[in-house]
C-alpha atoms as a PDB file:
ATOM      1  CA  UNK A   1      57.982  11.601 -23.731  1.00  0.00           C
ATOM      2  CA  UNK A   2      54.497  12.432 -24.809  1.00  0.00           C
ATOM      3  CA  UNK A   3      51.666  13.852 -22.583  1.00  0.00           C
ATOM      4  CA  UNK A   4      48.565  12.546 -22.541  1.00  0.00           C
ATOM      5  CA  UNK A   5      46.410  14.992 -23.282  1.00  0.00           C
ATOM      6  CA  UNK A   6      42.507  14.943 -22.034  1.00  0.00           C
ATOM      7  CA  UNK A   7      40.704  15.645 -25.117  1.00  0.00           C
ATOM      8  CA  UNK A   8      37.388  16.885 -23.454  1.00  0.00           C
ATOM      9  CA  UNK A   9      36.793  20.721 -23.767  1.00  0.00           C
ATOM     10  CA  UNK A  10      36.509  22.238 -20.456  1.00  0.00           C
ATOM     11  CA  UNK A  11      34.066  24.525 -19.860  1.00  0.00           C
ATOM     12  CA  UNK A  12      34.999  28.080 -19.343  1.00  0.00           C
ATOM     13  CA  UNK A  13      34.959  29.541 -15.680  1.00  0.00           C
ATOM     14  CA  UNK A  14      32.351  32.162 -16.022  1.00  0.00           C
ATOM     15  CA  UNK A  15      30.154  29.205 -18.016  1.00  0.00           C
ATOM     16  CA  UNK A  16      30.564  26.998 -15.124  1.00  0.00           C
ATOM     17  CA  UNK A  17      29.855  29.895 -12.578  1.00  0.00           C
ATOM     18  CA  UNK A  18      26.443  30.688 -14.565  1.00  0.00           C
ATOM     19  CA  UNK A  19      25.440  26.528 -15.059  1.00  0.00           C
ATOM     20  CA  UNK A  20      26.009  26.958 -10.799  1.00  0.00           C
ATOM     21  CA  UNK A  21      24.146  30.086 -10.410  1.00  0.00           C
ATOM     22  CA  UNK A  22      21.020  28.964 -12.432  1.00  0.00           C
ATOM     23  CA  UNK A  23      20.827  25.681 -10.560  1.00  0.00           C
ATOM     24  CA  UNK A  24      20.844  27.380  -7.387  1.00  0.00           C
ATOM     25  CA  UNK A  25      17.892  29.907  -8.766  1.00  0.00           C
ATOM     26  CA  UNK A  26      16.136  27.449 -10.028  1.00  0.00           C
ATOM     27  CA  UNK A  27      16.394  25.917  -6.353  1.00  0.00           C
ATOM     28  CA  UNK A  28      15.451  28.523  -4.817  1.00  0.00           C
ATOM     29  CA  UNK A  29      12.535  29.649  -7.513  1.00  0.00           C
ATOM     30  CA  UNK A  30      11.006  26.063  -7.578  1.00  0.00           C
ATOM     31  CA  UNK A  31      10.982  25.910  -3.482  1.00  0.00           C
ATOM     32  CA  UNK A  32       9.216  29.139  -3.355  1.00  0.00           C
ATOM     33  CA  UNK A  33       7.191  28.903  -7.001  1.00  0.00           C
ATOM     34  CA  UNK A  34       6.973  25.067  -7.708  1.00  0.00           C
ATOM     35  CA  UNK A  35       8.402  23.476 -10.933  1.00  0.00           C
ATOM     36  CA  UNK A  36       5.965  25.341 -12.777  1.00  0.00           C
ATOM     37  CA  UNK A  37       7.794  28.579 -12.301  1.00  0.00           C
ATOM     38  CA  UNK A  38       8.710  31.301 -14.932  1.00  0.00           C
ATOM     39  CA  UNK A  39      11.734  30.279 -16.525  1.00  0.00           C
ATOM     40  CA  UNK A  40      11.787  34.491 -16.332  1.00  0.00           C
ATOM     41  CA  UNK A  41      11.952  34.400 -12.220  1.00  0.00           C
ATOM     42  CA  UNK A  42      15.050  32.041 -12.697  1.00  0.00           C
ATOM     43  CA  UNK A  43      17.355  34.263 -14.653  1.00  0.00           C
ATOM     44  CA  UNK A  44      16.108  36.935 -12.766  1.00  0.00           C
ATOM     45  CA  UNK A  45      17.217  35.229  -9.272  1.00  0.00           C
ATOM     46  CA  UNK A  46      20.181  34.090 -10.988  1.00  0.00           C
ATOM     47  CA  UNK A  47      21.237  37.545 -12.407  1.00  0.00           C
ATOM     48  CA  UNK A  48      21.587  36.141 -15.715  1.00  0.00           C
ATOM     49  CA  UNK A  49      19.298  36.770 -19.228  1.00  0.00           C
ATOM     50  CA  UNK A  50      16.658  34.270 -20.589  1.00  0.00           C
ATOM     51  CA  UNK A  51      19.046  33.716 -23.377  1.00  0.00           C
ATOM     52  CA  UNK A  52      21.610  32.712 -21.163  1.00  0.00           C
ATOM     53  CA  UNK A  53      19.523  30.102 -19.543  1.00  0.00           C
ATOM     54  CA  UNK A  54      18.249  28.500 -22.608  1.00  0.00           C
ATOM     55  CA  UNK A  55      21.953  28.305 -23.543  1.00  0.00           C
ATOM     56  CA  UNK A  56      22.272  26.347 -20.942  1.00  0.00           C
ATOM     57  CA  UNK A  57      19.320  24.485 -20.225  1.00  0.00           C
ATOM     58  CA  UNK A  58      17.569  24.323 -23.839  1.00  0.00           C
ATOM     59  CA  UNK A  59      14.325  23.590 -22.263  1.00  0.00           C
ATOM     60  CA  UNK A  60      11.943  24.049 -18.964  1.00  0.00           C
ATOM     61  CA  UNK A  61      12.402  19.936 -18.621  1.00  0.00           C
ATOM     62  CA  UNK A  62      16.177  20.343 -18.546  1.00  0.00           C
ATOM     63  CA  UNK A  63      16.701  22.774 -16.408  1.00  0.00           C
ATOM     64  CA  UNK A  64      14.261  20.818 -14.263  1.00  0.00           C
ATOM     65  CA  UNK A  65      15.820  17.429 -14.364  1.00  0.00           C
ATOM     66  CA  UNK A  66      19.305  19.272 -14.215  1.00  0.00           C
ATOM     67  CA  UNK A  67      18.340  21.033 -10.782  1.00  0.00           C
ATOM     68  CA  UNK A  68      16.646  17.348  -9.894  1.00  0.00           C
ATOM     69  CA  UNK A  69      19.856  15.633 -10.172  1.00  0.00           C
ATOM     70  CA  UNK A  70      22.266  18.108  -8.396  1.00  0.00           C
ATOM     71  CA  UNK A  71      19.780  17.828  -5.633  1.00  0.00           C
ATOM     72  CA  UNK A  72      19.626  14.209  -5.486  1.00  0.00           C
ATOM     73  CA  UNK A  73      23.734  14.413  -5.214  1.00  0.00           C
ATOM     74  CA  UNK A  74      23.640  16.770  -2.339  1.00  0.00           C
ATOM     75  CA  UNK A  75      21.189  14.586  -0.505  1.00  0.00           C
ATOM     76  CA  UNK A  76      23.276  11.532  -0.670  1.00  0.00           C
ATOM     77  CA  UNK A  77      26.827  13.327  -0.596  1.00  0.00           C
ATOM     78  CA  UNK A  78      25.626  14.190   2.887  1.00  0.00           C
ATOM     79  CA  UNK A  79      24.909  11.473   4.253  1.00  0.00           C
ATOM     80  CA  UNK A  80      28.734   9.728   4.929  1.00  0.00           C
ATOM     81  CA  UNK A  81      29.322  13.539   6.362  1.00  0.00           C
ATOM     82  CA  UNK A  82      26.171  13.482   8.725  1.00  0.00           C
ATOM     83  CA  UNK A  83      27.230  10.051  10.012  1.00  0.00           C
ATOM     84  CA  UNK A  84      31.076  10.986  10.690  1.00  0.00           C
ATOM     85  CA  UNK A  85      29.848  14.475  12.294  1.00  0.00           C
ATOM     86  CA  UNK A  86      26.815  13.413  14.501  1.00  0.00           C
ATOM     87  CA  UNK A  87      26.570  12.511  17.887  1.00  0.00           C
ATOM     88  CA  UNK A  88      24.716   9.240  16.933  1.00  0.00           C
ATOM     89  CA  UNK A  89      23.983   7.264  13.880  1.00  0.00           C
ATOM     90  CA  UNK A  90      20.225   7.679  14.755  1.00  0.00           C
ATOM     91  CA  UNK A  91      21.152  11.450  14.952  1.00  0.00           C
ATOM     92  CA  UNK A  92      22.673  11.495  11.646  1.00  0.00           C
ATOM     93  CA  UNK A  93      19.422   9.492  10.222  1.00  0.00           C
ATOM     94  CA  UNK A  94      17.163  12.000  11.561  1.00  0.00           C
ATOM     95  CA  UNK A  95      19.376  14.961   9.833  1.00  0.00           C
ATOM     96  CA  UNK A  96      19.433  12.980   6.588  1.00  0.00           C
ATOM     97  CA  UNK A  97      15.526  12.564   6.759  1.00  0.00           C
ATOM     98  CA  UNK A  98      15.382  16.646   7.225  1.00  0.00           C
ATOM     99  CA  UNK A  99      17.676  17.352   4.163  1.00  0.00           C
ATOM    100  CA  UNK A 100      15.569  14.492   2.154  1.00  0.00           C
ATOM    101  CA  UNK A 101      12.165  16.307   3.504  1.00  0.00           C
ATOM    102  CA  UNK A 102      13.338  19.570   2.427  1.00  0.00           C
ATOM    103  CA  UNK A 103      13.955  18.064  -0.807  1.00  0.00           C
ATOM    104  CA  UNK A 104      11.061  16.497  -1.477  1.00  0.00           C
ATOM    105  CA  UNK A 105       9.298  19.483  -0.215  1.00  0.00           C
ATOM    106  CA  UNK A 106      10.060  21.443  -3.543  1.00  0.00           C
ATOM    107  CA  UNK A 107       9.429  18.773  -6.109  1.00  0.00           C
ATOM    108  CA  UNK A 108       5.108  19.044  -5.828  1.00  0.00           C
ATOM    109  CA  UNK A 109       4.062  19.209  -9.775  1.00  0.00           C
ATOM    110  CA  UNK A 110       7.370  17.374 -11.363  1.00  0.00           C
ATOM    111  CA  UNK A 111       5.474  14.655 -12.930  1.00  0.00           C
ATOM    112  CA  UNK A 112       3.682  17.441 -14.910  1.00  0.00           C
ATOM    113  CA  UNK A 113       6.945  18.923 -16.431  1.00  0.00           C
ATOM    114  CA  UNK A 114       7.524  15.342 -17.886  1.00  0.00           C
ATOM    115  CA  UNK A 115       4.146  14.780 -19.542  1.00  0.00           C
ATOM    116  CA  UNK A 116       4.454  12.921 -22.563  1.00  0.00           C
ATOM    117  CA  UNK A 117       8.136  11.874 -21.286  1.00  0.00           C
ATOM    118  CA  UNK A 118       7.606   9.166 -19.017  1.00  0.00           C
ATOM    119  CA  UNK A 119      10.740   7.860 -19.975  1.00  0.00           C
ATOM    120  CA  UNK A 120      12.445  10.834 -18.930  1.00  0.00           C
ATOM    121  CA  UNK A 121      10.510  10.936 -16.015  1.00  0.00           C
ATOM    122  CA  UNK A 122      11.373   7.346 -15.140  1.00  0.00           C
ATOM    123  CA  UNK A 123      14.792   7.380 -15.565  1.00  0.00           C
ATOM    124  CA  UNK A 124      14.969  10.759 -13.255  1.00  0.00           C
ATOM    125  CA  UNK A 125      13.438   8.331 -10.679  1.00  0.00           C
ATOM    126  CA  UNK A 126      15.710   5.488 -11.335  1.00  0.00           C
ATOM    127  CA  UNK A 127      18.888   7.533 -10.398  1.00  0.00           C
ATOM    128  CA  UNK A 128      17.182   9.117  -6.974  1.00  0.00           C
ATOM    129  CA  UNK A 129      16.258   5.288  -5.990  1.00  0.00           C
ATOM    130  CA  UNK A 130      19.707   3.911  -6.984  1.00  0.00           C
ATOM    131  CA  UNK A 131      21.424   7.218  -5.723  1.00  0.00           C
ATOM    132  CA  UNK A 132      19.877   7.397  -2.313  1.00  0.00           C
ATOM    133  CA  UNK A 133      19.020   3.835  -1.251  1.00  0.00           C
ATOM    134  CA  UNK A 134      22.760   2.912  -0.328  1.00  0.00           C
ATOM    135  CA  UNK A 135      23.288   6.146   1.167  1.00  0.00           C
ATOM    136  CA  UNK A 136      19.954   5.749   3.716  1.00  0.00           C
ATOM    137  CA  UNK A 137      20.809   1.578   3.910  1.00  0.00           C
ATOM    138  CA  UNK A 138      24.182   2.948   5.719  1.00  0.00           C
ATOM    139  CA  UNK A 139      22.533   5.172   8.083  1.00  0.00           C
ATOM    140  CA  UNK A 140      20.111   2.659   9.034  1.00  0.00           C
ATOM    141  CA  UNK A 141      23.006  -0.392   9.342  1.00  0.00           C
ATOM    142  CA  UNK A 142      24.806   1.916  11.757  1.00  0.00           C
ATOM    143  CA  UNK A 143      22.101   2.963  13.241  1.00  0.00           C
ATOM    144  CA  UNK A 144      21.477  -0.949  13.776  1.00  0.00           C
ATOM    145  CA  UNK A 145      24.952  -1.721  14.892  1.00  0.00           C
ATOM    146  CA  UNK A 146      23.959   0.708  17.463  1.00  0.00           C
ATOM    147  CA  UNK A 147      21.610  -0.501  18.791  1.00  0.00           C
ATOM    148  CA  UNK A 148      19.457   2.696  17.902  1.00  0.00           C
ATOM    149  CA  UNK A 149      17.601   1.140  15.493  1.00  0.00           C
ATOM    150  CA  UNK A 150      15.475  -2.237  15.675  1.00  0.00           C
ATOM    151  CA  UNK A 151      12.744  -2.151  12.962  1.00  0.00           C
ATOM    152  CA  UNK A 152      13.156  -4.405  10.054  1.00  0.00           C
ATOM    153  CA  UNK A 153      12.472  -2.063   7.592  1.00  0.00           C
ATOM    154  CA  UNK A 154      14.813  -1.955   4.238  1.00  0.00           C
ATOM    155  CA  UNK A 155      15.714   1.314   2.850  1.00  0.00           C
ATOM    156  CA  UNK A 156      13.688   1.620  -0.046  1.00  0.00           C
ATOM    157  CA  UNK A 157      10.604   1.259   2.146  1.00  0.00           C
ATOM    158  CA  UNK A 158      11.430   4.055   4.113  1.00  0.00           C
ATOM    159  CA  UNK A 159      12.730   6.237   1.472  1.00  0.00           C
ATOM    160  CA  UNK A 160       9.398   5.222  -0.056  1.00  0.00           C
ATOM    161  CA  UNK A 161       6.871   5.851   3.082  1.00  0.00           C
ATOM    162  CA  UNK A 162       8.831   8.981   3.655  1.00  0.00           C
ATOM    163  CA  UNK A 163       8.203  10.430  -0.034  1.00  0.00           C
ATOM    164  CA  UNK A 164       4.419   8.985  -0.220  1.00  0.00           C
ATOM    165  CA  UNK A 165       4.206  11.393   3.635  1.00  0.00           C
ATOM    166  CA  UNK A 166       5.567  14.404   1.584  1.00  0.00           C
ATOM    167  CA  UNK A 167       4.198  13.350  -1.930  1.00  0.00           C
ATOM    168  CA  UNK A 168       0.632  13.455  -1.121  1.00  0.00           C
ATOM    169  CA  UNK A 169       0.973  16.582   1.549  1.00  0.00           C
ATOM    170  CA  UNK A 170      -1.735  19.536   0.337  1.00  0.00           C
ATOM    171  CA  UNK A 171      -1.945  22.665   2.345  1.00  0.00           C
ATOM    172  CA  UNK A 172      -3.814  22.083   5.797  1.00  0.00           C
ATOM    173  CA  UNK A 173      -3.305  24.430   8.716  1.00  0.00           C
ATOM    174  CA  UNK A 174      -4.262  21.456  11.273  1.00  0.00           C
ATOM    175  CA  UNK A 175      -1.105  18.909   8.940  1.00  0.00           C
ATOM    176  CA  UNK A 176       2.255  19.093   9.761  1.00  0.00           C
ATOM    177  CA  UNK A 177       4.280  16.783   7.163  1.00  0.00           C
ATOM    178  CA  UNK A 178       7.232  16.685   9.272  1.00  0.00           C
ATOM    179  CA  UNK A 179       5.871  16.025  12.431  1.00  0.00           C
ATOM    180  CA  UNK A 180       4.155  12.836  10.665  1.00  0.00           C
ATOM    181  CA  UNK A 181       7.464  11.875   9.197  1.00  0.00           C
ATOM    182  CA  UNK A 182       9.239  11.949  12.395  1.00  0.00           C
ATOM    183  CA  UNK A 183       6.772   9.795  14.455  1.00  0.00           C
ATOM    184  CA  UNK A 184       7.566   7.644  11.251  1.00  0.00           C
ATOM    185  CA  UNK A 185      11.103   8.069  11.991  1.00  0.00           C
ATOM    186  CA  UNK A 186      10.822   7.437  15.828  1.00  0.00           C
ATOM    187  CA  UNK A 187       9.429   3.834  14.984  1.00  0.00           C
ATOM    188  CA  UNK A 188      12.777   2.490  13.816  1.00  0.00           C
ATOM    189  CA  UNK A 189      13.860   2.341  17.613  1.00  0.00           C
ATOM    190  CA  UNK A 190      10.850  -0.390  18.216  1.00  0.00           C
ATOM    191  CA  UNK A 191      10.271  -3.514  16.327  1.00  0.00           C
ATOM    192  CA  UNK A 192       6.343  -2.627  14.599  1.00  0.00           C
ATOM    193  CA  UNK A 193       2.812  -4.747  16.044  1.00  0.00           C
ATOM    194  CA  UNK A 194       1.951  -6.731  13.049  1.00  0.00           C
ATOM    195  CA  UNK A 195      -1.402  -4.957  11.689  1.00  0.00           C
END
């Protein structure tokens, strides 16, 4: 009897470990730093060389869209967990809009990494749309089987109003972002005033 063997290389442990620790760096650089950061302050917060990186990520735009898309996978592996764990579906949306906020929080200046790339760039937005629409439409239809939440409002318009909130934020001491996207948040429970 023959084994089937799987004829993809695995990667070795310690390559693995490194690909993790520079994408939490880079997390951590580009939340503090911006996208525009030193590719030097991410091996350095990683504990790894420049060479190293580049091994990994050959350039600033991969390493970018690489830390983009591990992101976008925590933000929507989260949200089946938030809704099992919280004490309401409404709860669980308003948790989900905090990790999403946070997220969005650190990705001021991306469209200037892909300049000259706007296929890369729209293809990076293609997958957070088609990644994290289903995962925020399931919040909000328990949230409507509920009874928590009455606003006709699809998920894509949300996700959008939510990231034009944060998007468009510049530092003001008198603006708080996340206050503004929770009234936005509050307004599910209520159907809207036509304008």
């Amino acid at each position: 009897m023959t084994v089937p063997v799987n004829d993809a290389p695995r990667p070795r442990r310690d390559v693995a470990r490194n690909n993790q620790a520079l994408l939490d760096a880079a997390a951590t650089v580009f939340a503090r730093s911006g996208v525009g950061a030193s590719v030097r302050e991410v091996a350095g917060e990683a504990g790894v060389g420049v060479a190293t990186l580049y091994r990994h990520f050959p350039s600033r735009s991969d390493l970018v869209a690489a830390v983009y898309r591990h992101q976008v996978e925590e933000c929507a592996e989260a949200g089946p967990g938030l809704l099992a764990s919280s004490a309401t579906p409404y709860d669980a949306l308003v948790a989900w809009v905090r990790l999403f906020v946070d997220f969005l929080g650190t990705k001021h200046g991306l469209a200037r990494v892909w300049e000259g790339d706007s296929a890369g760039f729209t293809a990076l937005h293609r997958m957070f749309v088609e990644r994290l629409v289903p995962v925020l439409s399931d919040l909000l239809d328990a949230g409507r089987e509920a009874g928590q939440i009455v606003a006709p409002t699809s998920a894509y318009q949300l996700l959008r109003a939510i990231g034009d909130l944060v998007a468009w934020t510049s530092p003001d001491p008198d603006y708080d972002v996340r206050a503004s996207v929770a009234l936005l948040v509050s307004g599910l429970r209520q159907r809207p005033p036509a304008l």
